[in-house]
Protein backbone atom coordinates (compact mmCIF):
# COMPACT_ATOMS: atom_id res chain seq x y z
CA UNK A 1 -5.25 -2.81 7.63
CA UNK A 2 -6.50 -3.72 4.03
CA UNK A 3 -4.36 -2.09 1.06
CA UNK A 4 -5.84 -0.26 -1.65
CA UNK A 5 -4.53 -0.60 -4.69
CA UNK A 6 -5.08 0.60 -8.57
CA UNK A 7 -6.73 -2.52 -9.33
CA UNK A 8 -8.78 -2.47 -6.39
CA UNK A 9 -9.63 1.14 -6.93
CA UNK A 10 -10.40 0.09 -10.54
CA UNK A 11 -12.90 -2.36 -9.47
CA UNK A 12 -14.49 -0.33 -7.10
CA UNK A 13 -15.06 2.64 -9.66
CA UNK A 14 -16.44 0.01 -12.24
CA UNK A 15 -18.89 -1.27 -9.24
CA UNK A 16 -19.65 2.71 -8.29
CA UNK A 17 -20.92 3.15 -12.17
CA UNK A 18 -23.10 0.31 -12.53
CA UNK A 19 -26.43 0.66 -12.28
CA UNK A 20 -28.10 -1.35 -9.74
CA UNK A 21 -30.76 -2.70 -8.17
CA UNK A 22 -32.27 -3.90 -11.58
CA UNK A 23 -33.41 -7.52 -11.94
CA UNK A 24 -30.91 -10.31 -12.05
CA UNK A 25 -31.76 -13.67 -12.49
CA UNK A 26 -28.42 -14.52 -11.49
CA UNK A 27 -28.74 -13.28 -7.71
CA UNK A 28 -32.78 -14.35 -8.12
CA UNK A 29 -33.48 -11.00 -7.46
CA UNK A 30 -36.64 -9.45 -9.14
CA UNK A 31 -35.23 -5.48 -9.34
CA UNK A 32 -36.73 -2.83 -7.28
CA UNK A 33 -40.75 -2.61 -7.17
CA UNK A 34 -39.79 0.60 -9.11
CA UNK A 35 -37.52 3.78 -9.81
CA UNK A 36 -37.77 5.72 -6.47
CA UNK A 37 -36.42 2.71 -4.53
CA UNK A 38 -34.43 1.35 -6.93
CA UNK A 39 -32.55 5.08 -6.85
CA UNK A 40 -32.53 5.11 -2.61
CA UNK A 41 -31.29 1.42 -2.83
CA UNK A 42 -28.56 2.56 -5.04
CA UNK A 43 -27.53 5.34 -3.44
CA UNK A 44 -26.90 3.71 -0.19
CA UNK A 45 -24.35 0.96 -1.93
CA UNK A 46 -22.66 4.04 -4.31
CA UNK A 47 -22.34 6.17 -0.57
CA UNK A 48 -20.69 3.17 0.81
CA UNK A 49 -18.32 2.60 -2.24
CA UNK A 50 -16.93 6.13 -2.23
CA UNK A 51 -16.42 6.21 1.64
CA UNK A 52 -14.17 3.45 1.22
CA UNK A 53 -12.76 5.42 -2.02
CA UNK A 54 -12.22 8.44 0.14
CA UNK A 55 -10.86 6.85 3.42
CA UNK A 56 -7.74 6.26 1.72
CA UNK A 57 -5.12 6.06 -0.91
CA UNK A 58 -2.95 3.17 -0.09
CA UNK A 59 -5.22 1.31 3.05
CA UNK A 60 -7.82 1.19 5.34
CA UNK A 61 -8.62 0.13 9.02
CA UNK A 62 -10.72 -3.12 9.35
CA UNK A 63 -12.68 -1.28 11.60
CA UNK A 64 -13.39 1.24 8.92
CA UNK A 65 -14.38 -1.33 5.93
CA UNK A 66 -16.41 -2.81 8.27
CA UNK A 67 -17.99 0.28 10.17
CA UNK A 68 -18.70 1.46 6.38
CA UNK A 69 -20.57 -1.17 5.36
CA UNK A 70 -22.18 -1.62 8.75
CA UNK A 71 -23.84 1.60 7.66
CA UNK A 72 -25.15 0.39 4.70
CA UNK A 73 -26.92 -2.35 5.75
CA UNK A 74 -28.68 -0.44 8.53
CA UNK A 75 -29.80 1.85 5.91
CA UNK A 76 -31.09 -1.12 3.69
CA UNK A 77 -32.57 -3.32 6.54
CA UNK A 78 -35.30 0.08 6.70
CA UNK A 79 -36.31 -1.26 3.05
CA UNK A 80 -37.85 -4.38 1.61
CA UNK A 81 -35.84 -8.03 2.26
CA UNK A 82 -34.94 -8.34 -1.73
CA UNK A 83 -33.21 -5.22 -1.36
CA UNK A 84 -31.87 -6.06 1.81
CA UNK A 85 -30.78 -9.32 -0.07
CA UNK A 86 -29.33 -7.88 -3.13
CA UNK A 87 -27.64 -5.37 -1.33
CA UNK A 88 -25.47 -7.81 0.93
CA UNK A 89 -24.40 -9.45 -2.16
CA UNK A 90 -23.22 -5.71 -3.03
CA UNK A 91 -21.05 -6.28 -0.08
CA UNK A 92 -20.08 -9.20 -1.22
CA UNK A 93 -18.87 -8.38 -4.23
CA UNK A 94 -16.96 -5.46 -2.28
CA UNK A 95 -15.18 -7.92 -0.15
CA UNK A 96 -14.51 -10.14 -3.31
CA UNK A 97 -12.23 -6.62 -4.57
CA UNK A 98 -10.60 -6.46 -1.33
CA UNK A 99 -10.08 -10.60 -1.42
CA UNK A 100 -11.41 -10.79 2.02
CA UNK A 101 -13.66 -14.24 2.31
CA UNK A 102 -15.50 -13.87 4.97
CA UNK A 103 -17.37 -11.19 7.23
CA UNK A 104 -16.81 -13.15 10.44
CA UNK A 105 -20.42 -13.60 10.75
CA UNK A 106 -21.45 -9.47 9.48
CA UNK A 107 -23.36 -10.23 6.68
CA UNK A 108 -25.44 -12.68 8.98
CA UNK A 109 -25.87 -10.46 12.18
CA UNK A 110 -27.22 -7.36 9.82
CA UNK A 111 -29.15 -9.54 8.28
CA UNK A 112 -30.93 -12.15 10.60
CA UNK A 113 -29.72 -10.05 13.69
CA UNK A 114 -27.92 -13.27 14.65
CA UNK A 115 -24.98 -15.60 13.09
CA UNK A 116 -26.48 -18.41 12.21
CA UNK A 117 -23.50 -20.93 12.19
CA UNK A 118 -22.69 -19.58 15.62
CA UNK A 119 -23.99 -22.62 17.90
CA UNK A 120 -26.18 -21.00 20.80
């Protein structure tokens, strides 16, 4: 199980305002090619975000958090690879919330369809 606390809840609110999907030199990501996806981009990350809000007060499953996210990136691997990109470092700064420091290979597999430090 992964807690949920004020903080974290704090955090996640703060992340659910933001506006995103608009250039940042810091990820080296361009922004959107313009409003309409930047708006369907941003709504998949914000629908994630308040599933995780709404699963629970005080914790949720792995397998939730996960299967939540999961979602999301299905969603975004239907749009460009920037946006696909940008939005895994969404997740990232999800799991950064929830101090968890590693997907177990996720955030690989949804987006290469493979784990690429996974020796085949």
């Amino acid at each position: 199980m992964i807690s949920i606390n004020e903080e974290r809840v704090s955090h996640l609110e703060a992340l659910l305002q933001e506006k995103k999907f608009v250039e940042s030199s810091m990820h080296f990501y361009p922004g959107a090619p313009d409003e309409l996806t930047r708006l369907q981009a941003e709504l998949v990350i914000n629908t994630a975000i308040s599933s995780i809000l709404k699963a629970s007060k005080t914790e949720i499953s792995e397998d939730t958090f996960w299967g939540i996210l999961e979602v999301a990136a299905r969603t975004l691997s239907l749009m460009d690879s920037e946006e696909m990109d940008r939005g895994l470092t969404y997740f990232e700064q999800i799991m950064d919330i929830f101090e968890i420091a590693s997907s177990g290979g996720r955030l690989n597999e949804w987006r290469y369809g493979f784990d690429p430090s996974i020796q085949h």
